[in-house]
Protein backbone atom coordinates (compact mmCIF):
# COMPACT_ATOMS: atom_id res chain seq x y z
CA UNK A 1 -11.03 2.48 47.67
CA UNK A 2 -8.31 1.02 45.99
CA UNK A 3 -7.25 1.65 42.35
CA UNK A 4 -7.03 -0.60 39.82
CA UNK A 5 -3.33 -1.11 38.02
CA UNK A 6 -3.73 -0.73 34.27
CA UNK A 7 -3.53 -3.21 31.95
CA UNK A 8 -0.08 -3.67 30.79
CA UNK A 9 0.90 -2.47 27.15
CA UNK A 10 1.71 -5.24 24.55
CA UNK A 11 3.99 -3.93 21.77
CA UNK A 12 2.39 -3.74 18.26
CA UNK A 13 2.99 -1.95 14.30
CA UNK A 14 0.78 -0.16 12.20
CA UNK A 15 1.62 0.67 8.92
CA UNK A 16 0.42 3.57 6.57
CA UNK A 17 1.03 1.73 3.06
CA UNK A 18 0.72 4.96 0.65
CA UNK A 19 0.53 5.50 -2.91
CA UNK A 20 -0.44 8.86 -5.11
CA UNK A 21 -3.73 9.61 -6.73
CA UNK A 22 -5.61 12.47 -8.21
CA UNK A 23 -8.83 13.14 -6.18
CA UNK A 24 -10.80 16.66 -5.70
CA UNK A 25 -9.89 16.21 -1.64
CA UNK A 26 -6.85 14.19 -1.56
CA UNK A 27 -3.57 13.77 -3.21
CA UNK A 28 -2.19 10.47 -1.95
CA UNK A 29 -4.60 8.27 -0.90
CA UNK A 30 -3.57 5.08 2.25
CA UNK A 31 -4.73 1.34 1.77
CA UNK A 32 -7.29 0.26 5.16
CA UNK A 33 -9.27 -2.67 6.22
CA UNK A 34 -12.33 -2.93 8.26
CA UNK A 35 -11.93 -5.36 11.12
CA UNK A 36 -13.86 -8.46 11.14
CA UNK A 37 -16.63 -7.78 13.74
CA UNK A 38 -15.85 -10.90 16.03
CA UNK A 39 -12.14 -9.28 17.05
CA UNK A 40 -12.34 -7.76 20.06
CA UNK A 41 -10.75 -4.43 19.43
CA UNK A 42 -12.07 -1.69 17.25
CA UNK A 43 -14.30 -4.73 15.37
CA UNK A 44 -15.98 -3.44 12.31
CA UNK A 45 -13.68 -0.22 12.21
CA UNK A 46 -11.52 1.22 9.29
CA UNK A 47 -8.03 0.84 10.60
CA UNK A 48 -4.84 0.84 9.20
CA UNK A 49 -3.56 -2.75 8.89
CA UNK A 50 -1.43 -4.06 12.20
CA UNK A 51 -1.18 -6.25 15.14
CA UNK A 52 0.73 -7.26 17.89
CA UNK A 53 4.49 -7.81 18.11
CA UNK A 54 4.74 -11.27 17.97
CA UNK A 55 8.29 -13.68 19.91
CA UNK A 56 9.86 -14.11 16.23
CA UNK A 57 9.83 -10.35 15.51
CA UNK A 58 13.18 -10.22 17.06
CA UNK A 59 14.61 -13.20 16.43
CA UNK A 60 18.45 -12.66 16.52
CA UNK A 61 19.09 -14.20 13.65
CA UNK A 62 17.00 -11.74 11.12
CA UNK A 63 20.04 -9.70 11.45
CA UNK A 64 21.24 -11.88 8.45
CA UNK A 65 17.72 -10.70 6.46
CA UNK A 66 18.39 -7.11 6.82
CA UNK A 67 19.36 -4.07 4.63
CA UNK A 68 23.34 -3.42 5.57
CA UNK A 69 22.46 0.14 6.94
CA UNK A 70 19.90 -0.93 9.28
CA UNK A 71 20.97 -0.97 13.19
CA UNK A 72 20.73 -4.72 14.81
CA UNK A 73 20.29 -2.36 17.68
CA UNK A 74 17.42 -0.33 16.56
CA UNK A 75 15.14 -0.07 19.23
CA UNK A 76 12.13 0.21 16.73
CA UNK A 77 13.53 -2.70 14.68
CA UNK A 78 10.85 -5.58 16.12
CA UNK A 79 8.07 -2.72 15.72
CA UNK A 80 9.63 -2.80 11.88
CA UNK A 81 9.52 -6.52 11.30
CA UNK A 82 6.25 -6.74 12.77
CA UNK A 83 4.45 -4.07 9.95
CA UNK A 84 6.28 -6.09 7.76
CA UNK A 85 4.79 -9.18 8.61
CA UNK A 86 1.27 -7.52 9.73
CA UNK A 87 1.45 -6.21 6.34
CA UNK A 88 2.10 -9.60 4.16
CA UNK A 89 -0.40 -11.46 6.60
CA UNK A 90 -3.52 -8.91 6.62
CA UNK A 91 -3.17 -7.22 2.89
CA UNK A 92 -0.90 -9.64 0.55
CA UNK A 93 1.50 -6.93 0.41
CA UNK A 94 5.28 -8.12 0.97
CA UNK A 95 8.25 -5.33 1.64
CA UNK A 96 10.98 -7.73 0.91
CA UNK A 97 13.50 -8.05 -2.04
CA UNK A 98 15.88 -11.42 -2.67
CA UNK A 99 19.17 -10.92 -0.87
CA UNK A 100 21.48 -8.65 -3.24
CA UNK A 101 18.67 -7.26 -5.36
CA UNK A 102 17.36 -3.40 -5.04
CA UNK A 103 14.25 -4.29 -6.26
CA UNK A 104 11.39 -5.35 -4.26
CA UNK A 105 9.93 -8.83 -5.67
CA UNK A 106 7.15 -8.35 -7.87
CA UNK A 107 3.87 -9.90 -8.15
CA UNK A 108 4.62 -13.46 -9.45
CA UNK A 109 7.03 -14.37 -6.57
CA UNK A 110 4.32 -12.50 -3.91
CA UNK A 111 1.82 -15.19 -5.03
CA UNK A 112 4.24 -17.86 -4.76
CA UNK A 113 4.57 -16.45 -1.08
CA UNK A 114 1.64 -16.04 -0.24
CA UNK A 115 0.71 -19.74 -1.06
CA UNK A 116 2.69 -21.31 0.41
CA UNK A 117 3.86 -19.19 3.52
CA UNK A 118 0.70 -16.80 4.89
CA UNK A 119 -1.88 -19.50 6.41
CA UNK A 120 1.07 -20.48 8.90
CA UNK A 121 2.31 -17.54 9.49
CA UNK A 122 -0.86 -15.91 10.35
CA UNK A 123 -2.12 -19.19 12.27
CA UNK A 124 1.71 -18.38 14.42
CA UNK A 125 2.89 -21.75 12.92
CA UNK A 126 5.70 -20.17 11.20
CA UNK A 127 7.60 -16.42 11.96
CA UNK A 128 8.87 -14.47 9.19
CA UNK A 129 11.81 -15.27 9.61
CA UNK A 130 11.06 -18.95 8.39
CA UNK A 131 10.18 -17.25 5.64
CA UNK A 132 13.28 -15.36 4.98
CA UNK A 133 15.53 -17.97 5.45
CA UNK A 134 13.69 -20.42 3.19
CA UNK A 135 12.96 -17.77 0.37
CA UNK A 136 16.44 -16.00 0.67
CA UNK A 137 14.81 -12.92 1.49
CA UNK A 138 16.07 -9.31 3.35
CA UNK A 139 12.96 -7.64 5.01
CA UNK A 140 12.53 -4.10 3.19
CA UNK A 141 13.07 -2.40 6.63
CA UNK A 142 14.64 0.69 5.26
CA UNK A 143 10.94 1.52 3.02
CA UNK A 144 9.48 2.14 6.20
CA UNK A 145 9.40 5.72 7.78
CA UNK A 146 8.41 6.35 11.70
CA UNK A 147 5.30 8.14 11.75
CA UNK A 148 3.71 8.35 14.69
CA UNK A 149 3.41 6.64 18.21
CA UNK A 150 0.33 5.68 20.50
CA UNK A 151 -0.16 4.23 23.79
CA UNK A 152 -3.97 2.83 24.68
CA UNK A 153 -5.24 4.72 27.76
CA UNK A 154 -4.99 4.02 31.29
CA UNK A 155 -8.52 3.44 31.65
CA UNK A 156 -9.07 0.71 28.94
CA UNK A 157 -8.92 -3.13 29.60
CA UNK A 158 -6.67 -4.05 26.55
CA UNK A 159 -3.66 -1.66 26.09
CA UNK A 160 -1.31 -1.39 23.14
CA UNK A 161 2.06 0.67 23.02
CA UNK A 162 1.71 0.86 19.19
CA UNK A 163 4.50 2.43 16.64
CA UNK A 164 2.76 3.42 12.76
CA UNK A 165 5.12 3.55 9.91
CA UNK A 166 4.55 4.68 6.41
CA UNK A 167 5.88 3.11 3.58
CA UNK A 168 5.14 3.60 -0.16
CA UNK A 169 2.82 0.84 -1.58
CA UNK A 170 4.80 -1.31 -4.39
CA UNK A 171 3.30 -0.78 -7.54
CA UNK A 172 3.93 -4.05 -8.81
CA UNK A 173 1.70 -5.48 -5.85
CA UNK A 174 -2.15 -5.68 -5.54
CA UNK A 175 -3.11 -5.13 -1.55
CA UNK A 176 -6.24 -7.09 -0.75
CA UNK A 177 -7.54 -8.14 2.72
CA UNK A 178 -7.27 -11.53 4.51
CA UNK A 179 -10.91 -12.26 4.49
CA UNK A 180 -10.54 -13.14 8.13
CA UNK A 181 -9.42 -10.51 10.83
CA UNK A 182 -10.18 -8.07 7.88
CA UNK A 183 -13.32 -8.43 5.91
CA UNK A 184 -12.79 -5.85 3.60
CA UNK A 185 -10.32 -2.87 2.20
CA UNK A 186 -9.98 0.31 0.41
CA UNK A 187 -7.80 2.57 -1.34
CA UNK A 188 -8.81 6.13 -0.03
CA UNK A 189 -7.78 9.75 0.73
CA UNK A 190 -6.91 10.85 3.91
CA UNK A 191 -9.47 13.68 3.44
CA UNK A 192 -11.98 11.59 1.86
CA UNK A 193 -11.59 8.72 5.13
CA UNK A 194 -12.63 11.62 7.83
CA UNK A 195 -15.57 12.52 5.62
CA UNK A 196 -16.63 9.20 5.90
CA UNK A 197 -16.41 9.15 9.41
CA UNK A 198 -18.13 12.60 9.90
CA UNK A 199 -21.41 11.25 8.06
CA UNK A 200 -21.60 7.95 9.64
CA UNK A 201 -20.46 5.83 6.27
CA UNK A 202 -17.16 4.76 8.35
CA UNK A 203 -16.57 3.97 11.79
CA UNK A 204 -13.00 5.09 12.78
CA UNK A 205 -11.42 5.33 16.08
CA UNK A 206 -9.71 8.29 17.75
CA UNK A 207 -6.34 7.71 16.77
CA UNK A 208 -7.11 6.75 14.09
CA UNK A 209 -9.08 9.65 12.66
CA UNK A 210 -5.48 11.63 14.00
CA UNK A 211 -3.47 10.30 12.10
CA UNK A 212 -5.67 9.92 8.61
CA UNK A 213 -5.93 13.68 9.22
CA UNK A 214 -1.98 14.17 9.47
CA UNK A 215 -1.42 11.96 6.53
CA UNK A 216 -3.97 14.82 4.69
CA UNK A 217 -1.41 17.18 5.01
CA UNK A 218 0.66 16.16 2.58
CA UNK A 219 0.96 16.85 -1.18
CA UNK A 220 2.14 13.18 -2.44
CA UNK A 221 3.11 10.03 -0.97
CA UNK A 222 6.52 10.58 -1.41
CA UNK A 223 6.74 13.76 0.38
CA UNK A 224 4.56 11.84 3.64
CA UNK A 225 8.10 9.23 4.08
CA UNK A 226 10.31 12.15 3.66
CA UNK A 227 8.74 14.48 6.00
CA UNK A 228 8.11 10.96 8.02
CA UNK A 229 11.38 10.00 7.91
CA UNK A 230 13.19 13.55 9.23
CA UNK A 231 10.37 14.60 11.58
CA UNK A 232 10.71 13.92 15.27
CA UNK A 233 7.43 11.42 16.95
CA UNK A 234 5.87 12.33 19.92
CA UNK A 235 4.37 9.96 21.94
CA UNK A 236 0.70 10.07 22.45
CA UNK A 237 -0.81 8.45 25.17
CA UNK A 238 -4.64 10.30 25.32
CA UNK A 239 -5.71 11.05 29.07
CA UNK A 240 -9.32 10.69 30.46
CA UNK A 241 -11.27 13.84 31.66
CA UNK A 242 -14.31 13.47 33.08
CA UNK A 243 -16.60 16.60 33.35
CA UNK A 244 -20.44 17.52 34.17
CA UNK A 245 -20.66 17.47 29.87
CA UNK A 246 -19.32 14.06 29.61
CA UNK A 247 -16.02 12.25 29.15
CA UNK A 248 -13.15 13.75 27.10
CA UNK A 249 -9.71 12.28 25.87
CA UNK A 250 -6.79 15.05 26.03
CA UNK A 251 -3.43 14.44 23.88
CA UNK A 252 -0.46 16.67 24.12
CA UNK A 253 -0.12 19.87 21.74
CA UNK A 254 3.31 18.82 20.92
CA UNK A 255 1.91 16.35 19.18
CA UNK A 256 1.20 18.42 16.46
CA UNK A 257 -2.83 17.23 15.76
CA UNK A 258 -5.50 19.80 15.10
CA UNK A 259 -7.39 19.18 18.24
CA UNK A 260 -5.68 18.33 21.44
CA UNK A 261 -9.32 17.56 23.48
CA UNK A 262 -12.20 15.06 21.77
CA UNK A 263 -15.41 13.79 23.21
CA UNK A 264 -14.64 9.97 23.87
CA UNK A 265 -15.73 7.36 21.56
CA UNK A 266 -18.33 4.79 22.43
CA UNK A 267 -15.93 2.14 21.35
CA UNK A 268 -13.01 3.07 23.76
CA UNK A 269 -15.84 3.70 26.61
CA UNK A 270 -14.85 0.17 27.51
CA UNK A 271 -13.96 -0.86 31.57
């Protein structure tokens, strides 16, 4: 019998967008969205907001709409644009500043933005860096931090090779969700998230759950880009075990999660 190739892996960005808060459980507390139920990944789950890499995510020229220090040779740098953009389109939140400024924009120029530049660019009309050129804008690449790195298994039909990032939220700027691949949002504590999911008031995938429960480690949002931002990603691509007692998803140790073995979920039990 033969075996079937997997799926291939399609590049996409996550991003962690942070902020501190005083809670019993948590100390810093992430921004997510539930998936509208009609997409056909992880539909109705709490995720952290993200999508695909689109073509225009490494345009050439957004070397002109880039902080000096960043690398036009970065190979995470169309993973970076991407959050950037996933993040504007999915939660009206815009890591940009006007060319020669060290401030992000604020609130009044975001709506501006958003007006006139999000239908199209979600609807792949425009790329961000249509934007950018139009707006005078560099992309805040340098806010983000690398935090972690996921591959889809083997085993399911639709396969991502997804990068997260963490970046502290702007304080100036009020995340909300699209209303259309997202059809809702919350501000919430790592800690607080995995409850959630524990007594059935969330539904959050694998990875997922891994990462909210990394981000619970630490002590203020600050200190999650720093550690972020110096620590070394391992690259996590879960493998299928299939025993008498069911179906289990294995990650490597080196990973640095609490549990390196997990009873599949129903919603990646998809072939």
């Amino acid at each position: 019998m033969m075996t079937k190739d997997p799926a291939p892996l399609k590049p996409a960005a996550t991003v962690l967008l942070v902020r501190d808060c005083k809670k019993q459980s948590d100390s810093l507390e992430v921004f997510m969205v539930v998936r509208h139920h009609q997409i056909d990944f992880a539909s109705g789950a709490l995720v952290f907001p993200g999508g695909k890499v689109d073509r225009g995510d490494s345009h050439p020229d957004l070397v002109r709409h880039l902080p000096k220090d960043q690398p036009a040779d970065d190979p995470l740098l169309s993973f970076k644009v991407a959050s950037i953009r996933e993040a504007f389109e999915e939660c009206n939140v815009l890591l940009a500043r006007e060319i020669g400024s060290s401030s992000l924009i604020g609130p009044d120029r975001l709506e501006t933005l958003v007006d006139q530049y999000r239908k199209d660019m979600q609807a792949g009309a425009i790329d961000i860096l249509t934007m950018a050129k139009a707006e005078n804008l560099e992309l805040a690449t340098d806010t983000l931090a690398h935090y972690s790195h996921w591959l889809t298994p083997t085993f399911m039909p639709k396969r991502f090779d997804t990068h997260f990032f963490v970046a502290i939220a702007p304080p100036e700027q009020l995340a909300v969700h699209d209303g259309e691949e997202s059809v809702d949002s919350v501000w919430i504590g790592p800690n607080e998230a995995r409850e959630g999911a524990q007594d059935g008031k969330y539904t959050i995938i694998f990875p997922t759950l891994m990462n909210l429960e990394h981000l619970g480690r630490f002590g203020s949002a600050e200190e999650a880009l720093h550690q972020s931002d110096t620590s070394k990603t391992v690259s996590v691509l879960p493998k299928l075990e299939v025993t008498p007692e069911g179906k289990f998803l294995n990650i490597p140790a080196e990973a640095g999660y609490s549990v390196t073995r997990r009873p599949i979920d129903p919603i990646m039990d998809k072939k």
